[in-house]
Each structure stands twice: as C-alpha cells, then as structure tokens.
Protein backbone atom coordinates (compact mmCIF):
# COMPACT_ATOMS: atom_id res chain seq x y z
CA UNK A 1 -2.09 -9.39 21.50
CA UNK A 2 -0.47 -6.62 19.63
CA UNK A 3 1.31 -7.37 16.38
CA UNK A 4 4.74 -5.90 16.49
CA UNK A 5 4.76 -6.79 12.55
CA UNK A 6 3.52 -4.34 10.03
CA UNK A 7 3.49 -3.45 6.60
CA UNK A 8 1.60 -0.88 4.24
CA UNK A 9 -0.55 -2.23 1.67
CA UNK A 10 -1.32 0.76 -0.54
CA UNK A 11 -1.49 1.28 -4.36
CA UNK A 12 -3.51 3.21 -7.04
CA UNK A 13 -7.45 2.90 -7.53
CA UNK A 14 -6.61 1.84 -11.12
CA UNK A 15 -4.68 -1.24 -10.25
CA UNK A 16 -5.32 -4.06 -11.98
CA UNK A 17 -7.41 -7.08 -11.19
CA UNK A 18 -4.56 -9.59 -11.65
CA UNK A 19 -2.46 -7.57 -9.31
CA UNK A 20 -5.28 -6.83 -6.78
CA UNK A 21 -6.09 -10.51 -6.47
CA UNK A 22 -2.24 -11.11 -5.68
CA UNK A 23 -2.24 -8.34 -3.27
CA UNK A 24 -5.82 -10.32 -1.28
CA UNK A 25 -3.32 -14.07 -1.14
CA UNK A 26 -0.48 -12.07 0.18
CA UNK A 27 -2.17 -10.28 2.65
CA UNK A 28 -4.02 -13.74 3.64
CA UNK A 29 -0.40 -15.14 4.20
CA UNK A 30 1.18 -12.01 5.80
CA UNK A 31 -2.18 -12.03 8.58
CA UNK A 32 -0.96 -15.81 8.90
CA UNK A 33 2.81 -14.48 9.73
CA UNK A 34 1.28 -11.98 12.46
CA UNK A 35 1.29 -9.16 10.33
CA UNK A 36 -0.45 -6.35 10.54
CA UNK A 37 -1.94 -4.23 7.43
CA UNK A 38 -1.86 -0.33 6.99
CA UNK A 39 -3.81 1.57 4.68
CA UNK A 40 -6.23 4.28 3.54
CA UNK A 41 -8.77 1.89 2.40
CA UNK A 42 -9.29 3.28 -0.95
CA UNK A 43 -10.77 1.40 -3.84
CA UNK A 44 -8.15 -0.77 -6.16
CA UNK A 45 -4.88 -1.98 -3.92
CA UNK A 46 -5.96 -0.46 -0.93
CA UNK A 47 -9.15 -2.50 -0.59
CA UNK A 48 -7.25 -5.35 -2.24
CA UNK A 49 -5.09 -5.70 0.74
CA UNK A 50 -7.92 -4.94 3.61
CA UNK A 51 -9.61 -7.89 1.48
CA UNK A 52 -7.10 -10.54 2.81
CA UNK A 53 -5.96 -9.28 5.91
CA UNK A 54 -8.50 -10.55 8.39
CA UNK A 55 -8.68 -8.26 11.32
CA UNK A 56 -5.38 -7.49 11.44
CA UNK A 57 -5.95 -4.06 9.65
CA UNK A 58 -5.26 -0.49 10.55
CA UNK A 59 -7.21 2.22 8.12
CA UNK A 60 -5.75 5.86 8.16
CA UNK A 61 -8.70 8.52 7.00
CA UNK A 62 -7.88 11.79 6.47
CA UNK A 63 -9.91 12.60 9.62
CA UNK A 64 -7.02 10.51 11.64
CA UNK A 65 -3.98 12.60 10.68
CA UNK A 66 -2.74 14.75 13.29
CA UNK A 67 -0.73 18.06 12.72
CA UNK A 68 1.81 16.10 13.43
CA UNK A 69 1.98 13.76 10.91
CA UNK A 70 0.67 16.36 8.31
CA UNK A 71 4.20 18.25 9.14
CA UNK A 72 5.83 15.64 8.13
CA UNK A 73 4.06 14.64 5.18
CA UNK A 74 4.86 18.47 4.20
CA UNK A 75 8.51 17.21 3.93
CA UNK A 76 8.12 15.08 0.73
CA UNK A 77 5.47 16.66 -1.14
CA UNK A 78 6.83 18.50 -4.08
CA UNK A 79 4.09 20.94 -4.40
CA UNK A 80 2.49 21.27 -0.60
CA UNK A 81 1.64 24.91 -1.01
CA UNK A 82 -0.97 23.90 -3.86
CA UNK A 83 -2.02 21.46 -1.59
CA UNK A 84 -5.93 22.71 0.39
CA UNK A 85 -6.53 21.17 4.12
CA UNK A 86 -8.44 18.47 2.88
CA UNK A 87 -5.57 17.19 0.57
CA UNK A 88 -2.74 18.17 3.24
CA UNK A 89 -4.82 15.61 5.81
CA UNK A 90 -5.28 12.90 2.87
CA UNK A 91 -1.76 13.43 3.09
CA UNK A 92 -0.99 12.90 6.51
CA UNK A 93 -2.65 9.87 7.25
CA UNK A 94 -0.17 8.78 4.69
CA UNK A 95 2.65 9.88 6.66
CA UNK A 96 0.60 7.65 9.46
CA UNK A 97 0.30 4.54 7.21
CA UNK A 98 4.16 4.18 6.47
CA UNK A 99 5.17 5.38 10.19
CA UNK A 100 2.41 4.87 12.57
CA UNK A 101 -0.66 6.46 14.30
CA UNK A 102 2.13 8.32 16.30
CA UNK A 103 4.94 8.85 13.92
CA UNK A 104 6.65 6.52 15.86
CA UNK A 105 6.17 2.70 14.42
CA UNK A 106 7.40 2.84 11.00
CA UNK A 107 6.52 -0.54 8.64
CA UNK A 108 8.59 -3.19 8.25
CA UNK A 109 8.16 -3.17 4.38
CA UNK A 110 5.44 -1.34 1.66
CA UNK A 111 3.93 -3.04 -0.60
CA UNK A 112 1.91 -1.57 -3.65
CA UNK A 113 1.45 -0.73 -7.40
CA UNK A 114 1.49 2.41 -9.17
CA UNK A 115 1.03 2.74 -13.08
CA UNK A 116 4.14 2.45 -14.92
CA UNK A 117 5.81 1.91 -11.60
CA UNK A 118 6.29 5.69 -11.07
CA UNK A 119 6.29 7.73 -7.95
CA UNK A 120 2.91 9.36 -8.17
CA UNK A 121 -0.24 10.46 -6.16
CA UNK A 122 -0.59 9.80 -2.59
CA UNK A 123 1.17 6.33 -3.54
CA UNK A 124 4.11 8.56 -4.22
CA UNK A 125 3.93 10.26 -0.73
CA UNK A 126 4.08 6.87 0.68
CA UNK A 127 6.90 6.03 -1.87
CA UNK A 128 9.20 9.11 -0.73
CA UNK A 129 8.51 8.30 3.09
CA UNK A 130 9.60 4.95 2.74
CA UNK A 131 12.28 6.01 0.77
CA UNK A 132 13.19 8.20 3.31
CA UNK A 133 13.31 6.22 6.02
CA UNK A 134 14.78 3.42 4.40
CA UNK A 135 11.86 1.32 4.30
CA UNK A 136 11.73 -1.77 1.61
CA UNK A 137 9.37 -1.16 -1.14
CA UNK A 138 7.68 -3.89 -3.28
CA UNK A 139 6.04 -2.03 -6.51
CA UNK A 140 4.42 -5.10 -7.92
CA UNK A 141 4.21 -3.21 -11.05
CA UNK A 142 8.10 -3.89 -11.60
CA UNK A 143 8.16 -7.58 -13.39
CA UNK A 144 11.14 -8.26 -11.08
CA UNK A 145 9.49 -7.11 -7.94
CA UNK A 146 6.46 -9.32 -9.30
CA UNK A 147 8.54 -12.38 -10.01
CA UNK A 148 10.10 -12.53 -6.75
CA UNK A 149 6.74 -11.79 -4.72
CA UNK A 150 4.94 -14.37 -6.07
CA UNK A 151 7.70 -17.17 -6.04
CA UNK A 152 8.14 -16.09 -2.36
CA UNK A 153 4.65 -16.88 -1.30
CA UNK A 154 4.45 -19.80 -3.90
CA UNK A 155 1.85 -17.96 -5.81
CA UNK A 156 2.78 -17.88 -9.64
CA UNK A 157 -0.15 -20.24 -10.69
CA UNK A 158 -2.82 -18.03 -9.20
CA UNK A 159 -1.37 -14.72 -11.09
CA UNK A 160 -1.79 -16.82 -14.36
CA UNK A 161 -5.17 -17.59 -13.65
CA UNK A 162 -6.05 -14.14 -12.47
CA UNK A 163 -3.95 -12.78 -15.76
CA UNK A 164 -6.01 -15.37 -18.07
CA UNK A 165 -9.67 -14.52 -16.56
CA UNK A 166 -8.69 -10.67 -16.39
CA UNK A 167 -7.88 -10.76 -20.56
CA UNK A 168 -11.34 -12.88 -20.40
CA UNK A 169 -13.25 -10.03 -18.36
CA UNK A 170 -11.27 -7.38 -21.22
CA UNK A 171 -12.69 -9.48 -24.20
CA UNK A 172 -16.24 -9.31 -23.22
C-alpha cells in the first residue's frame, strides 16, 4: 500500500546529537502513523530521520532530479547563476523532497534543523519551497518548535538524556 502521508526529514550535517536522536523517535512514531519520509540522505538530520523511518523512506540524489524539478528549484535560489550542474541537481532533488518525485505530491509538513535556525544551504532551498507553498515547517532548532515537538510525541525525557550524554561525549 501506498502512503498518502509524507513529510521531509532534512537538516544540516552539523546537527547535533541530541537533536538527531529526537529526529530517529519521531520518525519511529511518524512510520507508526503511516508516514512516509523524504530526504537526501546526507549525514547529520538527514540520516537521523532515514534512521527511524523503517522502510517507509524515499531518498532524492542529485542523479534523481529531473529538469523539471531543477526549474523550479531555480525559483528560490538567491544566487542560481553561481550555481554549476552538479549543485543545480543537488538542488533539484530538493525541489523533489518537499514536492514529490513529480512535482506533484507536496509534504504534509518539514521537519529539520539548521544552525541558529537560519535559512541556509540546501536546508534553506527546502525552507523557501515550503515556504512557498505553504508547507508547515518544524526547525527543531527554535526552543519553541522543540518544546512543542517533543511534548507532542511524549518525548521530553529522552532529549534530556540525549542532552546529558551529548555534554558527557563533549567532556571527554
């Protein structure tokens, strides 16, 4: 059966442990409601996500985007003409992860972290799409974005333990 229910798990390589450990249980939960992950499958939130989401998972590559969805990525890129072929496909498939292999299935929500909360990298892409299109967007960088994540899925105890063995892993 196809899941009807998606959402894009993305984020920055550099997110932290705490925060990538959160993003694993919500995923877990989210397969559990019959939804279905999109990413790139970089390290950091990317992975964290793919971690926790079964096989209910959909990974964009750059080798998936298709001219059509690096068009529109061209719409919300702020400096596209700097941008080479490679970077304009890495691109794309983030066009793909927010609206669909076809452009056509856009996420119901997209979830991530970016450092200081800012709109930046391909994160950002994915930031201005789902801006764009109206899309909900969870940065779990923002403490109330964090607060109400993790009291929705009855997860504040885990973050403190991840929080308390991450300052433990700093320390050594």
């Amino acid at each position: 059966m196809v899941s009807e229910l998606y959402y894009a798990g993305i984020g920055s390589r550099t997110t932290p442990y705490s925060i990538c450990g959160i993003m694993t249980e919500i995923a877990r939960m989210l397969n559990l409601e019959g939804y279905t992950l999109r990413s790139g499958g970089a390290d950091g939130a990317d992975t964290a996500f793919k971690n926790g989401a079964g096989d209910a998972w959909e990974v964009f590559r750059p080798k998936d985007a298709t001219p059509k969805a690096v068009e529109e990525a061209s719409k919300f890129h702020p400096a596209w003409d700097k941008c080479n072929d490679y970077v304009r496909k890495l691109h794309g498939r983030n066009a793909q992860i927010i609206l669909g292999r076809d452009l056509s299935k856009p996420v119901d929500f997209t979830m991530l972290w970016t450092p200081g909360g800012k709109t930046i990298g391909g994160t950002g892409l994915g930031i201005r799409i789902s801006e764009h299109y109206k899309i909900t967007i969870k940065n779990l960088y923002k403490p109330e974005t964090l607060k109400e994540v993790l009291e929705q899925y009855n997860i504040e105890r885990l973050y403190d333990e991840l929080v308390q063995e991450e300052a433990r892993r700093l320390s050594l």
